[in-house]
N, C-alpha and C. Protein backbone atom coordinates (compact mmCIF):
# COMPACT_ATOMS: atom_id res chain seq x y z
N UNK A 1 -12.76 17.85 6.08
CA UNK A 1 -13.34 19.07 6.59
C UNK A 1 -13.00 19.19 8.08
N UNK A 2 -12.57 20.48 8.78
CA UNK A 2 -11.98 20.31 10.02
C UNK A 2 -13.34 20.92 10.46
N UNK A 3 -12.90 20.72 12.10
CA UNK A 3 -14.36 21.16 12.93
C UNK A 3 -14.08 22.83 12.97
N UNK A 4 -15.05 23.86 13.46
CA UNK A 4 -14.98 24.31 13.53
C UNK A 4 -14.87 24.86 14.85
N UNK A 5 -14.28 26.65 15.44
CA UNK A 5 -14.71 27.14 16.49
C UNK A 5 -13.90 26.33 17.34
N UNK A 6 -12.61 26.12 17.72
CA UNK A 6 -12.00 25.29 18.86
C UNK A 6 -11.90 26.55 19.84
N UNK A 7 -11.98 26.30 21.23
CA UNK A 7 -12.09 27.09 22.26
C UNK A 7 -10.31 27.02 22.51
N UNK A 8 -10.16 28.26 23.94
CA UNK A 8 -8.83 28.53 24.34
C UNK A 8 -8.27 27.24 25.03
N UNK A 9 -7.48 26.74 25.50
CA UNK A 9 -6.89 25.79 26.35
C UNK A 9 -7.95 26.25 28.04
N UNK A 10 -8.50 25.42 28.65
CA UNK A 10 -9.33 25.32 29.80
C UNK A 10 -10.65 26.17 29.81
N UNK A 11 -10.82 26.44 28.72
CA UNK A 11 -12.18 27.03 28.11
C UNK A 11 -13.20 25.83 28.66
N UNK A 12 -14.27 25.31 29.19
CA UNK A 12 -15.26 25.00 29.19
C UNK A 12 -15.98 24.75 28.07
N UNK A 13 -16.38 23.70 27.44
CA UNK A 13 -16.86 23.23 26.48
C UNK A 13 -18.21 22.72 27.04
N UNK A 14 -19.59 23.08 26.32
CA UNK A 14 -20.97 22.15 26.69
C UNK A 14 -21.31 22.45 25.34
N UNK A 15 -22.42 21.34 25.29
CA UNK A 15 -22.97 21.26 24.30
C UNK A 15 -23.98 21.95 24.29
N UNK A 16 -24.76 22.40 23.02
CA UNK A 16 -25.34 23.48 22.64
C UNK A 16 -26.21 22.71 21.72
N UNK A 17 -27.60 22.08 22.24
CA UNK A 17 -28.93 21.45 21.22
C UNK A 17 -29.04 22.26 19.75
N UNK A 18 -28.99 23.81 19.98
CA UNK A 18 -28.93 24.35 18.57
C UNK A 18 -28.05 24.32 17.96
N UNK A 19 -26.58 23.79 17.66
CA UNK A 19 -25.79 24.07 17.44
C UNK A 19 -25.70 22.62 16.65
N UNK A 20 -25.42 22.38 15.43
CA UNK A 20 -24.61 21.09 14.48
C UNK A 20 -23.99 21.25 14.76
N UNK A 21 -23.64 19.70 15.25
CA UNK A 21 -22.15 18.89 15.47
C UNK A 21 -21.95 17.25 14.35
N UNK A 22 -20.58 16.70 14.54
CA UNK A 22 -20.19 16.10 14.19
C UNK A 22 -19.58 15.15 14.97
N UNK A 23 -18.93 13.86 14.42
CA UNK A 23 -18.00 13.33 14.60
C UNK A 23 -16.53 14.06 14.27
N UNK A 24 -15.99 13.96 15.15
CA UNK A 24 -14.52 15.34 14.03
C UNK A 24 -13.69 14.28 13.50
N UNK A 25 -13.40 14.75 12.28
CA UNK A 25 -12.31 13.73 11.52
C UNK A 25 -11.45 13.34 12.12
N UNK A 26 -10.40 13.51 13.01
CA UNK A 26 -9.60 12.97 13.86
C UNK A 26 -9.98 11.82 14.40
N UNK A 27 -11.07 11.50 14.65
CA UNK A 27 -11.59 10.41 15.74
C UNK A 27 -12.30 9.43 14.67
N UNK A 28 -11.50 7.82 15.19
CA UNK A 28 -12.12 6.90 14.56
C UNK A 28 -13.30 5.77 15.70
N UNK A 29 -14.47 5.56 15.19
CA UNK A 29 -15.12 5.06 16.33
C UNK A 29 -15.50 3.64 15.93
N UNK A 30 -15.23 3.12 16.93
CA UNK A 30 -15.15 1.42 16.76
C UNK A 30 -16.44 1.00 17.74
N UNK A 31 -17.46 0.63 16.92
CA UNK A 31 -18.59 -0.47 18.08
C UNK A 31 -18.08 -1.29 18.40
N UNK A 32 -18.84 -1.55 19.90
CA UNK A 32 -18.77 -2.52 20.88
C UNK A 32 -19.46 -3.33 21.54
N UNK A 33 -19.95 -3.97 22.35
CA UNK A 33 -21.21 -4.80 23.00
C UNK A 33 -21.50 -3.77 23.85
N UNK A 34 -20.56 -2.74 24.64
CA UNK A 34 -21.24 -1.88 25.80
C UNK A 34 -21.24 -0.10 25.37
N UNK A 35 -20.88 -0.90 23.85
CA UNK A 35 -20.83 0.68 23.55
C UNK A 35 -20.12 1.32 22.02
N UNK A 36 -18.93 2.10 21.85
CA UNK A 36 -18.12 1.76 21.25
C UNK A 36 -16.57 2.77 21.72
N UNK A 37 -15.85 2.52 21.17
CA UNK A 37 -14.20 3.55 21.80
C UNK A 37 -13.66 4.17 20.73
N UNK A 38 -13.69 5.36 20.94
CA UNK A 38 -12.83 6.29 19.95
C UNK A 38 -11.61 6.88 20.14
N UNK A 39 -11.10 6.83 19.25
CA UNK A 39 -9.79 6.82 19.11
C UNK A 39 -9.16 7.99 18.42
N UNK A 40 -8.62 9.43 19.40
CA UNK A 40 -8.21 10.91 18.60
C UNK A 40 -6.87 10.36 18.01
N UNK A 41 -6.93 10.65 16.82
CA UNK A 41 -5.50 10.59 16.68
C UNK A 41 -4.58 11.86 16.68
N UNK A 42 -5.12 12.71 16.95
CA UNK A 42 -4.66 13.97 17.13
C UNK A 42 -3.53 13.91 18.85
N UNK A 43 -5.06 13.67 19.53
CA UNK A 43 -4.35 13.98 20.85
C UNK A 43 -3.62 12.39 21.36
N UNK A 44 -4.67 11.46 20.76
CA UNK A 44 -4.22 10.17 20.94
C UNK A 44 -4.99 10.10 22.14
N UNK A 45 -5.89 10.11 22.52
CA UNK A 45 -6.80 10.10 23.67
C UNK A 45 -7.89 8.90 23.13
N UNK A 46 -7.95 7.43 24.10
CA UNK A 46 -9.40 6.78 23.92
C UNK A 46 -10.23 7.10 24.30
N UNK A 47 -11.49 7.05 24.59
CA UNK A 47 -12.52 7.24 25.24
C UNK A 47 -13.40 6.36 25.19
N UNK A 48 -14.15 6.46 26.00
CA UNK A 48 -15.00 4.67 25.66
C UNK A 48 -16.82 5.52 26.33
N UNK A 49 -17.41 5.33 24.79
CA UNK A 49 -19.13 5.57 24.98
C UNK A 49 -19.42 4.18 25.71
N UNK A 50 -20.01 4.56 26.90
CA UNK A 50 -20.47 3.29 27.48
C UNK A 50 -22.25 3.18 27.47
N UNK A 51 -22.67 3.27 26.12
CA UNK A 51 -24.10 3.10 25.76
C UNK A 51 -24.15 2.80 24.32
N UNK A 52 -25.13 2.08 23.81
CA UNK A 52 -25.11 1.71 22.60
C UNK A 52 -26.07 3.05 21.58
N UNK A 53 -27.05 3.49 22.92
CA UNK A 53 -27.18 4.67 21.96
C UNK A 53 -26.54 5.85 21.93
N UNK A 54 -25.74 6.24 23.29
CA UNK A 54 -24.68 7.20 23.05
C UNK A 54 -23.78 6.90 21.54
N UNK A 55 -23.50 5.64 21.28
CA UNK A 55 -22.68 5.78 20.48
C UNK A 55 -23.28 6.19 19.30
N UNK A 56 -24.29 5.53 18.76
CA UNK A 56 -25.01 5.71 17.56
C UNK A 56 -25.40 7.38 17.78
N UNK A 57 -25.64 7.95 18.15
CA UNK A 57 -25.95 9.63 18.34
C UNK A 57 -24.43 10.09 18.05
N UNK A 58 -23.43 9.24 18.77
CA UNK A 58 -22.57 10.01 17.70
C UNK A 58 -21.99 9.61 16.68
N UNK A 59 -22.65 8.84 16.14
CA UNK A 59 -22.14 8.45 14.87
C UNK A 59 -23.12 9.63 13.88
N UNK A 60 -24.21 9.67 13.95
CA UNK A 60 -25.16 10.56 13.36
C UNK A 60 -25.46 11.65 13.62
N UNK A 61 -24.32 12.34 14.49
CA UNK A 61 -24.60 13.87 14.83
C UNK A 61 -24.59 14.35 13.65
N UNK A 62 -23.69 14.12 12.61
CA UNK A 62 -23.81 15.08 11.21
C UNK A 62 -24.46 14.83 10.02
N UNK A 63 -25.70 13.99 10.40
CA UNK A 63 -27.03 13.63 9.95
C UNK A 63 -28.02 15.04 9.98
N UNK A 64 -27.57 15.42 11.08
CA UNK A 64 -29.49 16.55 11.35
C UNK A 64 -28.28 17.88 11.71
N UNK A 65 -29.88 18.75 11.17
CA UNK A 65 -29.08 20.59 11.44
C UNK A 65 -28.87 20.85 12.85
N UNK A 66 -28.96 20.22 13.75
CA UNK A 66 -29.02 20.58 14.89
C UNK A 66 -28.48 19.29 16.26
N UNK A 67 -27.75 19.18 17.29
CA UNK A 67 -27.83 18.50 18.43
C UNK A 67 -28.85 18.07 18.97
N UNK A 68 -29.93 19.02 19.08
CA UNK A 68 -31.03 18.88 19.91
C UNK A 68 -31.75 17.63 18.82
N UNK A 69 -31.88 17.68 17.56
CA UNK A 69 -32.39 17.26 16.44
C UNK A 69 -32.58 15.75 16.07
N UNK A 70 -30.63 15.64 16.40
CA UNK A 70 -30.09 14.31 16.41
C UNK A 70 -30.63 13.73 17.79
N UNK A 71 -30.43 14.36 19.13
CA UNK A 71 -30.76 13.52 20.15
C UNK A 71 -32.31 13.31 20.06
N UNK A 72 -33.24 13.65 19.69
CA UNK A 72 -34.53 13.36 19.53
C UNK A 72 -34.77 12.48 18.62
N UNK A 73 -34.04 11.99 16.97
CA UNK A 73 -34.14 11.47 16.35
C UNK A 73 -33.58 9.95 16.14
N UNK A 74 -32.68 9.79 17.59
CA UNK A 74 -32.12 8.36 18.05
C UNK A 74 -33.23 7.81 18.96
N UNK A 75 -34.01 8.70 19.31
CA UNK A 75 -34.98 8.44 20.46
C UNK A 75 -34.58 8.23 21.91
N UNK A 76 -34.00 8.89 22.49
CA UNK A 76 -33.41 9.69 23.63
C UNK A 76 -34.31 9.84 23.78
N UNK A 77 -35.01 9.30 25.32
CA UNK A 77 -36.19 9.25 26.48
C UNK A 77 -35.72 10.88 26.98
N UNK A 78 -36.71 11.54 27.33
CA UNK A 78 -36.85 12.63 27.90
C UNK A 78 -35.96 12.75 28.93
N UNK A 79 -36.24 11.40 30.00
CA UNK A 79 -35.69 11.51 31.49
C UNK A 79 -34.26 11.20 31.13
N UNK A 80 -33.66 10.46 30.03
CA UNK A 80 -32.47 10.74 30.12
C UNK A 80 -31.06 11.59 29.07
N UNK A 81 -32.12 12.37 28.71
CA UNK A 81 -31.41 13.71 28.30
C UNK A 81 -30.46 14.69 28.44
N UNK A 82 -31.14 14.81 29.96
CA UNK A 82 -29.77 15.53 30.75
C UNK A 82 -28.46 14.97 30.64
N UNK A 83 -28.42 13.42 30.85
CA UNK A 83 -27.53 12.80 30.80
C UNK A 83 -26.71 12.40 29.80
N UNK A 84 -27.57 12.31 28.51
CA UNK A 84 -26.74 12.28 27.40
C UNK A 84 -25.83 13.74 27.19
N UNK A 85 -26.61 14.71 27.45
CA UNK A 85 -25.96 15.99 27.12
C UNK A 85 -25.02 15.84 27.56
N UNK A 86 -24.93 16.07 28.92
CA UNK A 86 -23.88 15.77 29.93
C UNK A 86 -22.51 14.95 29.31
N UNK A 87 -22.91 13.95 28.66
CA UNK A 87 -22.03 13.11 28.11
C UNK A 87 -21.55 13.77 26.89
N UNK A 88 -22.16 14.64 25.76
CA UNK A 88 -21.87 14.94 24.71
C UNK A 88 -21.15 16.33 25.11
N UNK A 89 -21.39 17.04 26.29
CA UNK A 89 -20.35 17.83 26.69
C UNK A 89 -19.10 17.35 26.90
N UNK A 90 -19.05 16.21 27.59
CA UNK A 90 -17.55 15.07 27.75
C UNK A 90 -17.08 15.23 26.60
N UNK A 91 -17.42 14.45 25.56
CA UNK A 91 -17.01 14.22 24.11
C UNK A 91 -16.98 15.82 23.48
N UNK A 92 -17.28 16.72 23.75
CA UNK A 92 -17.05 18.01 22.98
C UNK A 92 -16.00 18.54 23.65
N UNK A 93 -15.24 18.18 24.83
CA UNK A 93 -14.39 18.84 25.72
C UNK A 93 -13.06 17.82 25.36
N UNK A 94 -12.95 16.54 25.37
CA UNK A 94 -12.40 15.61 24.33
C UNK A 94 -12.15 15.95 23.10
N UNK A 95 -12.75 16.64 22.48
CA UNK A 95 -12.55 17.07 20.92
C UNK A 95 -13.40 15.58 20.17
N UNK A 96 -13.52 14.81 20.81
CA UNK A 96 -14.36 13.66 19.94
C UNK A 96 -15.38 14.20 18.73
N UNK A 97 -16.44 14.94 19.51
CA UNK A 97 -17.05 15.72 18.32
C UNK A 97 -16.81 17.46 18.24
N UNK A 98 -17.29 17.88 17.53
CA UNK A 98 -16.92 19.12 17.09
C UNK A 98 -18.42 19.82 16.65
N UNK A 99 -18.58 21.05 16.47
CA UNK A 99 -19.68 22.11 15.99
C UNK A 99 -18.81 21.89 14.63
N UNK A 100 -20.02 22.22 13.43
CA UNK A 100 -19.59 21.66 12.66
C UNK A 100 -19.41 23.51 11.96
């Protein structure tokens, strides 16, 4: 199943709490002790989650109807929310994950 909705070339990508996302098929994700690294094979781009629950949130984005859903349901502390987002905008601008 491909992701959906890819933006223009230098389009701005953020993440959107209402919005289901995924892991996008392209990307294989390997755990790690500080985290885990995914691997596009599309663009061929690594990236390296440097949190153990960043990673697990994205392993289970396409668990729950929603972003906002999944980050509440890994248990993502309030105070650092912003920051995950922040990060899941990275990975949505990466193509790592996708709106599903």
């Amino acid at each position: 199943m491909a992701c959906a909705g890819s933006t223009s070339p230098g389009e701005k990508k953020v993440f959107d709490p209402a919005l289901a996302y995924r892991l996008s098929p392209s990307v294989a994700l390997r755990r790690e002790p500080f985290g885990a690294l995914s691997y596009h094979y599309g663009n061929r781009r690594l990236t390296f989650l440097r949190s153990a629950a960043l990673a697990e949130l994205v392993e289970r984005l396409g668990e729950f109807p929603s972003g906002g859903q999944a980050v509440a349901a890994v248990g993502v502390p309030e105070q650092r929310r912003a920051s995950i987002e922040r990060a899941l905008s990275e990975l949505l601008a990466s193509d790592v994950i996708c709106v599903r």
